[in-house]
N, C-alpha and C. Protein backbone atom coordinates (compact mmCIF):
# COMPACT_ATOMS: atom_id res chain seq x y z
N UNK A 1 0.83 -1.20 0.00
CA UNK A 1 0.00 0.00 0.00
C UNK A 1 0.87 1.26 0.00
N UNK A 2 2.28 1.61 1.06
CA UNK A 2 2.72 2.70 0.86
C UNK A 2 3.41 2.82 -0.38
N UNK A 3 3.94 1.52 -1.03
CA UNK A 3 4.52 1.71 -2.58
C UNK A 3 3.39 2.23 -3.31
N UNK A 4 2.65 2.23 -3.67
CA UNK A 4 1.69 2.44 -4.48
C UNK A 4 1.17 4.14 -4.05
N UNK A 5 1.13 4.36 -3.09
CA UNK A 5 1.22 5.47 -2.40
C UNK A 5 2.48 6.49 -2.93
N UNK A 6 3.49 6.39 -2.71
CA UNK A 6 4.70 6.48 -3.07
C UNK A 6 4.76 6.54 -4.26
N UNK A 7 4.65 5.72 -5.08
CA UNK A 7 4.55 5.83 -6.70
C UNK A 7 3.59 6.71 -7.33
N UNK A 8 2.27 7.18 -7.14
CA UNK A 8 1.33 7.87 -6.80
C UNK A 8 1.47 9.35 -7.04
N UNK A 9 2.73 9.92 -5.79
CA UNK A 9 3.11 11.20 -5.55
C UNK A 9 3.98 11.43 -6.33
N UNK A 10 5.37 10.17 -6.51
CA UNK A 10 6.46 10.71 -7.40
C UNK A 10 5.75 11.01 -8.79
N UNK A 11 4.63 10.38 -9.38
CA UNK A 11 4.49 10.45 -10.42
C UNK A 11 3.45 11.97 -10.61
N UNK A 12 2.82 12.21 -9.36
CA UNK A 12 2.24 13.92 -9.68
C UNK A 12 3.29 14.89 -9.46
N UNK A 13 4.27 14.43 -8.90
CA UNK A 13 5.48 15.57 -8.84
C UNK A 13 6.24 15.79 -10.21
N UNK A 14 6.37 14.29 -10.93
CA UNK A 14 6.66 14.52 -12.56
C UNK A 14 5.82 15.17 -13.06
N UNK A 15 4.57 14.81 -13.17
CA UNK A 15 3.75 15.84 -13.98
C UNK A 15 3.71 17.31 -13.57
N UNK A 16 3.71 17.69 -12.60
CA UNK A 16 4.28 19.00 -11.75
C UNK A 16 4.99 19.87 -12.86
N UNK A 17 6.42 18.95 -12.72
CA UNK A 17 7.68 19.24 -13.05
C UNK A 17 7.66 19.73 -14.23
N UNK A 18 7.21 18.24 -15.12
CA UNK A 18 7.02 18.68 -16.39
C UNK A 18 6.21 19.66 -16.86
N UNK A 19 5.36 20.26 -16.77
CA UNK A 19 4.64 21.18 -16.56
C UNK A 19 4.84 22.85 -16.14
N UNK A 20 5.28 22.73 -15.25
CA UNK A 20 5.87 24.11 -14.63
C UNK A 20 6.99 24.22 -14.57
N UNK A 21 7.85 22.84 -14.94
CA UNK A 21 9.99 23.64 -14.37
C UNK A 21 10.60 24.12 -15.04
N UNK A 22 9.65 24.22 -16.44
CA UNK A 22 10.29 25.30 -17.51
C UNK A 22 10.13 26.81 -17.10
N UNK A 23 9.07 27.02 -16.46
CA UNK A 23 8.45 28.63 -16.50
C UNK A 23 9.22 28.94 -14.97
N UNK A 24 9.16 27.90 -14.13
CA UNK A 24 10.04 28.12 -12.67
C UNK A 24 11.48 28.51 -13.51
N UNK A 25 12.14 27.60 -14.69
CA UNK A 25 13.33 28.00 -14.69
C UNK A 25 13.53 29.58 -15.32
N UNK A 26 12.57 29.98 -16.07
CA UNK A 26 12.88 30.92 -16.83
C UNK A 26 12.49 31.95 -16.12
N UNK A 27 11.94 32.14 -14.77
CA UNK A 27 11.48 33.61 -14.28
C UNK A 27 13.04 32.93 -13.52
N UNK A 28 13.39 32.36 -12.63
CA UNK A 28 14.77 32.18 -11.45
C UNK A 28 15.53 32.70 -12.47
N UNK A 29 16.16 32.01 -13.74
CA UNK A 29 16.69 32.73 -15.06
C UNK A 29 16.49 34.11 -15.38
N UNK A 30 15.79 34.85 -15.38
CA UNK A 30 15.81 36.11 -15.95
C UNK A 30 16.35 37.12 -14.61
N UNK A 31 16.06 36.39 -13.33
CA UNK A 31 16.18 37.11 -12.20
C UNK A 31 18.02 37.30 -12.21
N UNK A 32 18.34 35.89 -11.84
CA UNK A 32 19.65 35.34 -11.18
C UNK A 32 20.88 35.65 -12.73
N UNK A 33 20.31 35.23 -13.84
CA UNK A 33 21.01 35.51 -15.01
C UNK A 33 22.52 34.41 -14.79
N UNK A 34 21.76 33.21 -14.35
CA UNK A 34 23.39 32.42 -13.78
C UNK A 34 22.14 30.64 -14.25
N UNK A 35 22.47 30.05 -15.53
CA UNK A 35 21.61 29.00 -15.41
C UNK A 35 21.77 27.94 -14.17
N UNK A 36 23.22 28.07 -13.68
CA UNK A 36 23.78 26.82 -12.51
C UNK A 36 22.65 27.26 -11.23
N UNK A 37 22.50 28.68 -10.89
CA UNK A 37 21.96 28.81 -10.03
C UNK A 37 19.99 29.08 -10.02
N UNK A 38 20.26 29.42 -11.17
CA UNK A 38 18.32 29.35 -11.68
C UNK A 38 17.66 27.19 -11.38
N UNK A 39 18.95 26.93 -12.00
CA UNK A 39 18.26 25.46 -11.42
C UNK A 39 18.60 24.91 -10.25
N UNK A 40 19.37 25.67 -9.79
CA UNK A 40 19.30 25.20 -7.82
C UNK A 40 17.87 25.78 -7.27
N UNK A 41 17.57 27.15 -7.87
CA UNK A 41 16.43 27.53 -6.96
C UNK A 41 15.24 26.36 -8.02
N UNK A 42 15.30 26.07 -9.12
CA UNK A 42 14.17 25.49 -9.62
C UNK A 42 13.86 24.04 -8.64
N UNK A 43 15.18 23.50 -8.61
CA UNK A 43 15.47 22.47 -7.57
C UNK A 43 14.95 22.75 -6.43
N UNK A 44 14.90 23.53 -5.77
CA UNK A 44 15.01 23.80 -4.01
C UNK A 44 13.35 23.92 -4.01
N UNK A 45 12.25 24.77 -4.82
CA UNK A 45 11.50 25.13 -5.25
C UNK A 45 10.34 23.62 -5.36
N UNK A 46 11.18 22.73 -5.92
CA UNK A 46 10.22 21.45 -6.68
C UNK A 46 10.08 20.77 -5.08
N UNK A 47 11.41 20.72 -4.77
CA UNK A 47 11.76 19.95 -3.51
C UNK A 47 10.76 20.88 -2.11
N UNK A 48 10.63 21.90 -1.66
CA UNK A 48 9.91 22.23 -0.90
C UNK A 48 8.43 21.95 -1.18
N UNK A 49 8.12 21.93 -2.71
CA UNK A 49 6.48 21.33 -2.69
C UNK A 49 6.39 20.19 -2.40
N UNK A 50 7.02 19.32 -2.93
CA UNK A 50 7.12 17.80 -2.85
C UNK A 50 6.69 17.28 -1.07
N UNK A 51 7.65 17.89 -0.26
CA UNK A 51 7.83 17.93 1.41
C UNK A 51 6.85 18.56 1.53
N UNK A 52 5.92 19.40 1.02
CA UNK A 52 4.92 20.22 1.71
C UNK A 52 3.94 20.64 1.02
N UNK A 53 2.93 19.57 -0.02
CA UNK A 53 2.38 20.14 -0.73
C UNK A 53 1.10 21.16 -0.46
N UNK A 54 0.73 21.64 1.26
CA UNK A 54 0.12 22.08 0.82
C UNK A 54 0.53 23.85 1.52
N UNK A 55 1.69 23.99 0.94
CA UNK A 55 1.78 25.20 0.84
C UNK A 55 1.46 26.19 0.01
N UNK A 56 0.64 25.64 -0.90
CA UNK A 56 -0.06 25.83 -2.22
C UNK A 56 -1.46 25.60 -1.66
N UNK A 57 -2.43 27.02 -1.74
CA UNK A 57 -3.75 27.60 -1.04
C UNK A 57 -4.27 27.64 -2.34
N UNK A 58 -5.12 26.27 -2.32
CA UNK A 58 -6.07 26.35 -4.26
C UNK A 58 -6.51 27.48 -4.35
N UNK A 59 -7.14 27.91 -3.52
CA UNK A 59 -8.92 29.20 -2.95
C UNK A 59 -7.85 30.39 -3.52
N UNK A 60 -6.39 30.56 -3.35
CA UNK A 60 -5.97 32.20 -3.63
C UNK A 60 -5.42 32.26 -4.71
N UNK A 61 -5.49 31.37 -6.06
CA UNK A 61 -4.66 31.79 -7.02
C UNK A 61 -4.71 30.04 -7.35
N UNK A 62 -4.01 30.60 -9.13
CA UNK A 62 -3.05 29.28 -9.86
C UNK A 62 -2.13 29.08 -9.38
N UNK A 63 -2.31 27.60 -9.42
CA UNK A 63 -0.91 27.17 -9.43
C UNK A 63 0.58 27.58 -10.03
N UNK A 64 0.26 27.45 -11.08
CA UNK A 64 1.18 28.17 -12.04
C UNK A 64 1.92 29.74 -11.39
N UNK A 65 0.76 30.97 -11.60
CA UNK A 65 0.97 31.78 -10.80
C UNK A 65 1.90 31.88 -9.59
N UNK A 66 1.25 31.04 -8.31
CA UNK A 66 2.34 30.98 -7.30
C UNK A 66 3.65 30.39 -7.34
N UNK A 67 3.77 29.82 -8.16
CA UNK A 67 4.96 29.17 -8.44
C UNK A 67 6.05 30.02 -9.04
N UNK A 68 4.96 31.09 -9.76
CA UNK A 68 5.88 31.94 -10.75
C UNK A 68 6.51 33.06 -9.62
N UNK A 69 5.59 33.21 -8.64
CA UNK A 69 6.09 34.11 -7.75
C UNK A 69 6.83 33.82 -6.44
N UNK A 70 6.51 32.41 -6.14
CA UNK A 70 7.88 31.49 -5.49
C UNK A 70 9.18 31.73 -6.06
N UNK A 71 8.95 31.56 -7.30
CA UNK A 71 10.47 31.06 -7.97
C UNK A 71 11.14 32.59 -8.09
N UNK A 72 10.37 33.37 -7.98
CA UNK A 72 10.69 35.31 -8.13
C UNK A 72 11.47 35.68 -6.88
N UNK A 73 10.40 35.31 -6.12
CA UNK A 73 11.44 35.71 -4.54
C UNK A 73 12.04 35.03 -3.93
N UNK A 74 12.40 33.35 -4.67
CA UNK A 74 13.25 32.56 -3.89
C UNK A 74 14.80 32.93 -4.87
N UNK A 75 14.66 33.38 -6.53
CA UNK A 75 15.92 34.04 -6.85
C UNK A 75 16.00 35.47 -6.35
N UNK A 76 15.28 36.27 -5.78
CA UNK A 76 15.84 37.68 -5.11
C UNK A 76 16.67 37.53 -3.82
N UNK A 77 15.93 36.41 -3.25
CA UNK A 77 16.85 36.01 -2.03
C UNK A 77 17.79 35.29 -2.30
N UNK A 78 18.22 34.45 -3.23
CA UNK A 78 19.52 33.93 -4.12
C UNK A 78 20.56 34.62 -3.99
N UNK A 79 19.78 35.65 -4.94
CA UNK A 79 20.93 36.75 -5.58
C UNK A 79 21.54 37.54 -4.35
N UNK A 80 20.16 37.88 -3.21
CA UNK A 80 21.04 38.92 -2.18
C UNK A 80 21.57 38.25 -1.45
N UNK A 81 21.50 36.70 -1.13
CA UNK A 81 22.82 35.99 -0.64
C UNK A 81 23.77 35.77 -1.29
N UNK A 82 23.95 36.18 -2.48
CA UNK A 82 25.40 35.74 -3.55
C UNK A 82 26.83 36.45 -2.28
N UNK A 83 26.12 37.81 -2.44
CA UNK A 83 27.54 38.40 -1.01
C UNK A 83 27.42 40.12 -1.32
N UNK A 84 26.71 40.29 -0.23
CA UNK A 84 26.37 41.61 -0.28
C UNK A 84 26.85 42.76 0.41
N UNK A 85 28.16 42.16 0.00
CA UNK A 85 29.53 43.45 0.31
C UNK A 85 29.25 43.97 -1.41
N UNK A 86 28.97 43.09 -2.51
CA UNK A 86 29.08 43.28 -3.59
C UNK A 86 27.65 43.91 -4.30
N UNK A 87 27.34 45.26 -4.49
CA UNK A 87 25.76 45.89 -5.28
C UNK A 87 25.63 44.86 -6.09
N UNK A 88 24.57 44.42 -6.38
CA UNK A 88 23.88 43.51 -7.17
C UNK A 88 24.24 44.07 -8.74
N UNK A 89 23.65 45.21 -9.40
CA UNK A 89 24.02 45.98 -10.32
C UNK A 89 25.68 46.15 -11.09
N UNK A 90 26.24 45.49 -9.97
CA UNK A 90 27.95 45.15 -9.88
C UNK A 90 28.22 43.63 -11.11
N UNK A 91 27.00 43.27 -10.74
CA UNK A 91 27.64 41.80 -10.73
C UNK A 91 27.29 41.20 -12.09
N UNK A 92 28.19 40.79 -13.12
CA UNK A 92 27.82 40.22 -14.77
C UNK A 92 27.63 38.98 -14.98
N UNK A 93 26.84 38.35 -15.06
CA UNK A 93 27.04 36.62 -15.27
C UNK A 93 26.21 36.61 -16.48
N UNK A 94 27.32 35.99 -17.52
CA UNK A 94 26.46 35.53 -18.88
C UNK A 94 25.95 34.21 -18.83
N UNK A 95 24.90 34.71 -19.62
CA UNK A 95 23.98 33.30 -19.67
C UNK A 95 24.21 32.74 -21.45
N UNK A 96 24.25 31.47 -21.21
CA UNK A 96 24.30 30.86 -22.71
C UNK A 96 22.93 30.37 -23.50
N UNK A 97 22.02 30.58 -22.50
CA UNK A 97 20.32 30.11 -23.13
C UNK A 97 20.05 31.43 -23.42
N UNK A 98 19.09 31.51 -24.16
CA UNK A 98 18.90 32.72 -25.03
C UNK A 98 17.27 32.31 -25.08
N UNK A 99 16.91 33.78 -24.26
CA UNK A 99 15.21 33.24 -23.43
C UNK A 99 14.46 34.10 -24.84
N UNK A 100 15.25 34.64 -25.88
CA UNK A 100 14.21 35.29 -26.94
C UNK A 100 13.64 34.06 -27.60
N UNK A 101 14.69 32.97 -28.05
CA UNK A 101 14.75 31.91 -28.41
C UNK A 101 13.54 30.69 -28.25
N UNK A 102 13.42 30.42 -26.61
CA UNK A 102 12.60 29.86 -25.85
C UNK A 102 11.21 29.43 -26.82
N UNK A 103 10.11 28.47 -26.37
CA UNK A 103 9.01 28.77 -26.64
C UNK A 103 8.42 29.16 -25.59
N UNK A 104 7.23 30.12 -25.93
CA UNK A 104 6.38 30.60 -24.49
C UNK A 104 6.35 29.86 -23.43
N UNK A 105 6.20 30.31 -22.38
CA UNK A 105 6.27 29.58 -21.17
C UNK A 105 5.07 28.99 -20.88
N UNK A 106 3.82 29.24 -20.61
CA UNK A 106 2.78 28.70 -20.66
C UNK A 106 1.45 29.63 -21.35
N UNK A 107 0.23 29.30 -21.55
CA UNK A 107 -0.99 29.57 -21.38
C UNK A 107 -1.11 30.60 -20.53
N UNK A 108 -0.73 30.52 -19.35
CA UNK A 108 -1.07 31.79 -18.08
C UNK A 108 -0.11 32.84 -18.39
N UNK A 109 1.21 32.74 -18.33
CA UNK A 109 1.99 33.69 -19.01
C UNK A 109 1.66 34.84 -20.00
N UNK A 110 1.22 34.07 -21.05
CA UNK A 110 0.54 34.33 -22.32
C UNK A 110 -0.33 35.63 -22.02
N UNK A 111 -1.63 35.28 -20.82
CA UNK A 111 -2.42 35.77 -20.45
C UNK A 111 -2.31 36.98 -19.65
N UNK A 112 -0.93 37.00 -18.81
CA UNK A 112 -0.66 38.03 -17.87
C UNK A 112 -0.07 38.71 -18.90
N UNK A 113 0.51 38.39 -19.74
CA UNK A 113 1.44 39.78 -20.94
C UNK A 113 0.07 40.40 -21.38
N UNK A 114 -0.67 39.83 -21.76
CA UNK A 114 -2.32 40.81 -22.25
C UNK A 114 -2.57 41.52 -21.63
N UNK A 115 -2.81 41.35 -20.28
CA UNK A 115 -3.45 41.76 -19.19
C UNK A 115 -2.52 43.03 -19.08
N UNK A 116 -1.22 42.81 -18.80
CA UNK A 116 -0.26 44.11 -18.22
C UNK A 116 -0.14 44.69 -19.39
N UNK A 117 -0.20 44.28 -20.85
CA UNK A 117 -0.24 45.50 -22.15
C UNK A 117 -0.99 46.46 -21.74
N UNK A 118 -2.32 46.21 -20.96
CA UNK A 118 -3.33 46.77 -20.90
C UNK A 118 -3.78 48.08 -19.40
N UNK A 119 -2.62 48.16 -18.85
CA UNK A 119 -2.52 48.60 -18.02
C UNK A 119 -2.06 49.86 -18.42
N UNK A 120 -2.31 51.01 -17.49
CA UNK A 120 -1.52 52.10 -17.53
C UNK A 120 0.41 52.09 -17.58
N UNK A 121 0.91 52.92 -18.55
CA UNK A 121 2.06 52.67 -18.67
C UNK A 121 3.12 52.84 -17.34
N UNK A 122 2.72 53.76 -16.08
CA UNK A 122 3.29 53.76 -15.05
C UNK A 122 3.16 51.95 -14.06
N UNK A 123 1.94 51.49 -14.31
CA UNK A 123 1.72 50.70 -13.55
C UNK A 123 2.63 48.94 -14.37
N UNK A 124 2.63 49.59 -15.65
CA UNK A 124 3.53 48.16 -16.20
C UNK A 124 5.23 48.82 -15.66
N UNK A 125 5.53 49.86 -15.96
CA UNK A 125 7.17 49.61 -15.45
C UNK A 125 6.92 49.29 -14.19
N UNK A 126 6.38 49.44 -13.09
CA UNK A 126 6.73 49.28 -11.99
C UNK A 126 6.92 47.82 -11.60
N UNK A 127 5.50 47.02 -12.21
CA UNK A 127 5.39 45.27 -11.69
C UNK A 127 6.32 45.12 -12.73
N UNK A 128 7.54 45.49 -13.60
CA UNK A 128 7.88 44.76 -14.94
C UNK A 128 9.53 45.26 -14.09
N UNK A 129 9.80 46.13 -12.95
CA UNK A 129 10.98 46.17 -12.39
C UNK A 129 10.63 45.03 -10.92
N UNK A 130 10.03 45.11 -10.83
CA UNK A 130 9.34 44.66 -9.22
C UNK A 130 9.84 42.89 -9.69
N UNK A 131 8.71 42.40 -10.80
CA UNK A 131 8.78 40.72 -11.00
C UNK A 131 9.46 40.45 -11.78
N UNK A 132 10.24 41.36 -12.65
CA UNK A 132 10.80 40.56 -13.98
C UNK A 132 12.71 41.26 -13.59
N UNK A 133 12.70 41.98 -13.23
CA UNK A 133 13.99 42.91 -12.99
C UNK A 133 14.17 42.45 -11.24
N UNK A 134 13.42 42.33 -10.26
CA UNK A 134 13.56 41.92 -9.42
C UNK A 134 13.99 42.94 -8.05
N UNK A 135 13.90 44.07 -8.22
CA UNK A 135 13.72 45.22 -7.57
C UNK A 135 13.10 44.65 -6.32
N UNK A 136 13.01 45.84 -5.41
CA UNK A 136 12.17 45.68 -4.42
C UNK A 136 11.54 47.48 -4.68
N UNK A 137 10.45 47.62 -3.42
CA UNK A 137 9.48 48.50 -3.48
C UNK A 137 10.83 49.54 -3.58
N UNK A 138 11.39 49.63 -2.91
CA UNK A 138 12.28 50.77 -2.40
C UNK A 138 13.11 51.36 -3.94
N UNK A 139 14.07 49.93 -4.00
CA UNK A 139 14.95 50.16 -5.34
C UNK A 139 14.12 50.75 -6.29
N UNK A 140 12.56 50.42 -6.70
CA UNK A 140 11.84 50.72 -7.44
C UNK A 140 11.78 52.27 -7.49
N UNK A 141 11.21 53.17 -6.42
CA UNK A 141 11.12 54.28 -6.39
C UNK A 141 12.68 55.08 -6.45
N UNK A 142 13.54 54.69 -5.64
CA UNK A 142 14.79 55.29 -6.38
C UNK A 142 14.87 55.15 -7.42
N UNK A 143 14.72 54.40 -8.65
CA UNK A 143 14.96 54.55 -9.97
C UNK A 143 14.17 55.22 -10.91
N UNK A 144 12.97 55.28 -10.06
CA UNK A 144 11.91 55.77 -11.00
C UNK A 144 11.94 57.04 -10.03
N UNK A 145 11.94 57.76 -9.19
CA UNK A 145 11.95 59.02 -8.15
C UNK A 145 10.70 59.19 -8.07
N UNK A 146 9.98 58.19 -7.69
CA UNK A 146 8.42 58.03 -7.80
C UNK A 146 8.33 58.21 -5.98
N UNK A 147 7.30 58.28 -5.37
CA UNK A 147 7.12 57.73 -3.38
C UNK A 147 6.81 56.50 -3.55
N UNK A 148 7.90 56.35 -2.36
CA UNK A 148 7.18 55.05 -1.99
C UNK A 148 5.92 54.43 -2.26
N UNK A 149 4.76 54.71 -1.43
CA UNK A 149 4.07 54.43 -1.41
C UNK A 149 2.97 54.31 -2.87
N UNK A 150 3.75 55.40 -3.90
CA UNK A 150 3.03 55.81 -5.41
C UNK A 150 3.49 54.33 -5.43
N UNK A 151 4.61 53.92 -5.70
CA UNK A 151 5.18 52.50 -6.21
C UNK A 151 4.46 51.27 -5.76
N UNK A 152 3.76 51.31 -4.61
CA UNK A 152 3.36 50.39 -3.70
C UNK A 152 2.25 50.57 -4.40
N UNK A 153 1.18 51.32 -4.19
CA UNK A 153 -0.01 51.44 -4.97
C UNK A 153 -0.37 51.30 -6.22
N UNK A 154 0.64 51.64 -7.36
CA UNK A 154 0.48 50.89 -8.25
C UNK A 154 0.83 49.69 -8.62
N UNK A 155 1.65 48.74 -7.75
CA UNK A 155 2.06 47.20 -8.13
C UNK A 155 0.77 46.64 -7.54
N UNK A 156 0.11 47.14 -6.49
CA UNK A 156 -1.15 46.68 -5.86
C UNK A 156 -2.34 46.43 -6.82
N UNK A 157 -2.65 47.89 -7.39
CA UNK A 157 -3.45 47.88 -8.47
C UNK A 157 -3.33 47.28 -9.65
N UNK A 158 -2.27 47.37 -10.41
CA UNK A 158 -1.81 46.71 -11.21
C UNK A 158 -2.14 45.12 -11.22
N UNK A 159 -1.55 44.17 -9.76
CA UNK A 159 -1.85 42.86 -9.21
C UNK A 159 -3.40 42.38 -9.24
N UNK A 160 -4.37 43.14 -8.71
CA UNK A 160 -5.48 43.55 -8.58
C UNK A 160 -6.27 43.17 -9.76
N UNK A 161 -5.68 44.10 -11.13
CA UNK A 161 -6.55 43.90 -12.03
C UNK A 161 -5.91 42.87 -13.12
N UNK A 162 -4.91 42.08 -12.69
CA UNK A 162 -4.58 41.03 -13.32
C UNK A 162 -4.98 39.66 -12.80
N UNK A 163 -5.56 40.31 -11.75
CA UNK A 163 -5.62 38.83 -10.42
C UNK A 163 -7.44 39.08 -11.42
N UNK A 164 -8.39 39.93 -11.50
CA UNK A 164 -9.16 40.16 -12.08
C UNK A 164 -9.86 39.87 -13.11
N UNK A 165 -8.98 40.40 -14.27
CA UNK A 165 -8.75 39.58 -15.60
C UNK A 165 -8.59 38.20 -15.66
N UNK A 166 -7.55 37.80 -14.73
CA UNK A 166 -7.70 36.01 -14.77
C UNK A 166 -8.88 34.91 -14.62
N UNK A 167 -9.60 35.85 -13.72
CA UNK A 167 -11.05 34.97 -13.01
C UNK A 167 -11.40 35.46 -13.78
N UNK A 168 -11.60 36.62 -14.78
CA UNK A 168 -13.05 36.23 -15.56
C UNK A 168 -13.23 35.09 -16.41
């Protein structure tokens, strides 16, 4: 019974995998810009669901989604442990995959690029430094000399009406 059990899970964790460890690799990838270390966090990432699947709340979102935003802030925290005597902005690591190249990442992906075309142009740079550039609120408004809180309010809103668009 626990083999079968066992066999069961490894085999929804493949389908998992297969499924999402492309789009986990390519947001840790665009963050970290280091493939050795985009697939440690894709790794570390598969491995904490596996041990804990239900850290994943069906009722607040896709799957997909949270995963995309797991894999976002588990490479921001990557990167600011690399060694932060050293500015991040400091640091060059070429990558040899070439993400123009890629095929789309998924269906949901697809869907959030619509969604944020469609947004006011202040409110796409901000979530497009925030999730894809990997900023935080703060770095955000220093670059843009926006307030705080302007920055905060529009990644909110912005989130809001993409979280929006999805459920319809």
């Amino acid at each position: 019974m626990l083999d079968r059990v066992q066999a069961r899970d490894q085999m929804a964790m493949t389908d998992l995998f297969d499924r999402y460890g492309s789009m986990v690799y390519s947001v840790a990838l665009r963050v970290l810009k280091d493939p050795a270390l985009a697939e440690d966090v894709m790794q570390e990432i598969f491995f904490k669901v596996w041990e804990n699947p239900k850290m994943f709340v069906q009722g607040r979102g896709s799957l997909g989604a949270w995963l995309a935003v797991v894999a976002r802030n588990r490479a921001i925290d990557a990167l600011r442990r690399r060694k932060p005597s050293d500015p991040v902005e400091d640091v060059v690591l070429t990558s040899k995959t070439n993400l123009a190249s890629e095929v789309e990442r998924n269906t949901m992906m697809e869907k959030v690029r619509v969604v944020l075309n469609g947004l006011p142009s202040e409110q796409q740079r901000s979530v497009e430094l925030a999730f894809f550039d990997g900023l935080s609120h703060s770095e955000i408004a220093l670059q843009t000399g926006d307030p705080l809180g302007t920055v905060k309010t529009r990644i909110r809103s912005a989130l809001m009406s993409v979280r929006k668009a999805l459920q319809a």
